[in-house]
Protein backbone atom coordinates (compact mmCIF):
# COMPACT_ATOMS: atom_id res chain seq x y z
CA UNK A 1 10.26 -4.69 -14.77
CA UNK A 2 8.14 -7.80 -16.02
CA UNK A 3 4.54 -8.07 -14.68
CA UNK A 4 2.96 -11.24 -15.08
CA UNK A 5 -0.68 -10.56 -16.02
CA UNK A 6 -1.79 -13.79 -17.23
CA UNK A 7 -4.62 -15.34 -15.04
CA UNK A 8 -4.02 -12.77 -12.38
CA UNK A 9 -6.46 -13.18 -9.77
CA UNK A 10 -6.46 -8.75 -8.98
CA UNK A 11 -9.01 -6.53 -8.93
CA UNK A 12 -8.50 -3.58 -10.68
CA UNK A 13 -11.19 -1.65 -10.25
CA UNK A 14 -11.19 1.37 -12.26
CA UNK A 15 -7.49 1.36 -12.28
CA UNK A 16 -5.85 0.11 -15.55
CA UNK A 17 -3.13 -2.52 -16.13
CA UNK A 18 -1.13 0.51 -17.59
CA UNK A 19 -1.57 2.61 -14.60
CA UNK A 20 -0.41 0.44 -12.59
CA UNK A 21 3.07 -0.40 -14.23
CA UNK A 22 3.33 3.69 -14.14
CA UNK A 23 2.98 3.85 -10.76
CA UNK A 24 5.79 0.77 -10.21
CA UNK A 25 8.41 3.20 -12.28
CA UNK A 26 7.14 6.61 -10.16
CA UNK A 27 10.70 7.52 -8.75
CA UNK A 28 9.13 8.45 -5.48
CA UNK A 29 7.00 5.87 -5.38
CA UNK A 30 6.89 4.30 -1.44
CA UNK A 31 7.40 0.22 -1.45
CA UNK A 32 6.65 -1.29 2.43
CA UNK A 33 6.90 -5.14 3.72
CA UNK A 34 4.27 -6.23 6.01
CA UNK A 35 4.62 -6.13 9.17
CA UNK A 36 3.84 -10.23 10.46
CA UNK A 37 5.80 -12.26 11.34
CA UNK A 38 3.90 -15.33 10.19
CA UNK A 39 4.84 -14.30 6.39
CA UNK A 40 7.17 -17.46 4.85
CA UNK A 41 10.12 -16.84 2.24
CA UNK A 42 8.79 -16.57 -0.77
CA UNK A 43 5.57 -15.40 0.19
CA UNK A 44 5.76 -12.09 1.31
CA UNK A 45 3.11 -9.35 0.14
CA UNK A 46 4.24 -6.06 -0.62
CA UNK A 47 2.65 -2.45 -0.67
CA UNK A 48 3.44 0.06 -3.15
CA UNK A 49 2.39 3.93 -3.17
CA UNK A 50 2.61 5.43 -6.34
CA UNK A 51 1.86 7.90 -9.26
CA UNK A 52 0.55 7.10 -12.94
CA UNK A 53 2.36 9.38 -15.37
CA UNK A 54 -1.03 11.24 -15.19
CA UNK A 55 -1.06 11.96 -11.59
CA UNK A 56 -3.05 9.27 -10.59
CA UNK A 57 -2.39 8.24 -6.88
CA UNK A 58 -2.58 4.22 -6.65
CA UNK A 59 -2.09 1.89 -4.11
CA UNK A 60 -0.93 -1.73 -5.09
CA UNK A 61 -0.54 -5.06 -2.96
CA UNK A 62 1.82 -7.16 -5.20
CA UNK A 63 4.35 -10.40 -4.97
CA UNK A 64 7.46 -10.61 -6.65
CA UNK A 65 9.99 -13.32 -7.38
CA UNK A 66 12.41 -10.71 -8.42
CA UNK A 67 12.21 -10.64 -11.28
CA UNK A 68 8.38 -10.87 -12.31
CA UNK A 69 5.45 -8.75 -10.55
CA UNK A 70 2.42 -10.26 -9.72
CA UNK A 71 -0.58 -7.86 -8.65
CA UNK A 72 -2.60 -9.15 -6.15
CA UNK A 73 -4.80 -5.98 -5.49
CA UNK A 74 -4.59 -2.37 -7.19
CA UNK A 75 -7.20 0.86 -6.50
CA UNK A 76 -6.61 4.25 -6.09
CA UNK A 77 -5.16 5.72 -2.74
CA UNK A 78 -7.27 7.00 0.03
CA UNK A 79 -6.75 10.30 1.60
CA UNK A 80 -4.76 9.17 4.21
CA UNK A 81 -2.38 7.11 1.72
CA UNK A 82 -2.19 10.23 -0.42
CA UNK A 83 -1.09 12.33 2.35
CA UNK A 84 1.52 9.81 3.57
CA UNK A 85 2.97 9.25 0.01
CA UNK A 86 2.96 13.35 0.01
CA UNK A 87 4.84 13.56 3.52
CA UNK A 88 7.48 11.08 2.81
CA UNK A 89 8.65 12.16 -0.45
CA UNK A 90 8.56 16.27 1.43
CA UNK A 91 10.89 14.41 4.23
CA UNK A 92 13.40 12.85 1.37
CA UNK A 93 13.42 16.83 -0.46
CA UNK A 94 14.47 18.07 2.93
């Protein structure tokens, strides 16, 4: 997994560069699509929910070309997100 972090126009926060790549290789991490319709090929946002190696919960908005990762926006989840991530990956044990 490359990420492209040259000139990236994110906002980290307090959420590190490092984090973030952890989260991307969490093997329960949770990647959606947007739902639009008036996303083009090639421009599609995604969502990712996932864990630092710490146990950080973050939430990134990213693009991809498939083969780089560009992050967009990164923080850490909210309480609802958390509880989500939590209630999907207890639905995949089951």
């Amino acid at each position: 997994m490359d990420f492209d972090w040259i000139n990236v126009p994110a906002d980290l926060g307090d959420v590190t560069a490092k984090e973030v790549e952890e989260s991307f290789e969490d093997p329960f991490s949770i990647r959606l699509l947007p739902d639009t319709d008036e996303v083009s090929a090639g421009e599609a946002r995604y969502f990712i929910l996932g864990k630092s190696v710490s146990g950080r919960s973050i939430f990134t908005i990213f693009w991809t070309d498939g083969k780089k990762y560009r992050v967009i926006q990164s923080r850490q989840m909210t309480e609802a997100e958390n509880v989500f991530y939590e209630r999907k990956n207890a639905d995949l044990a089951n």
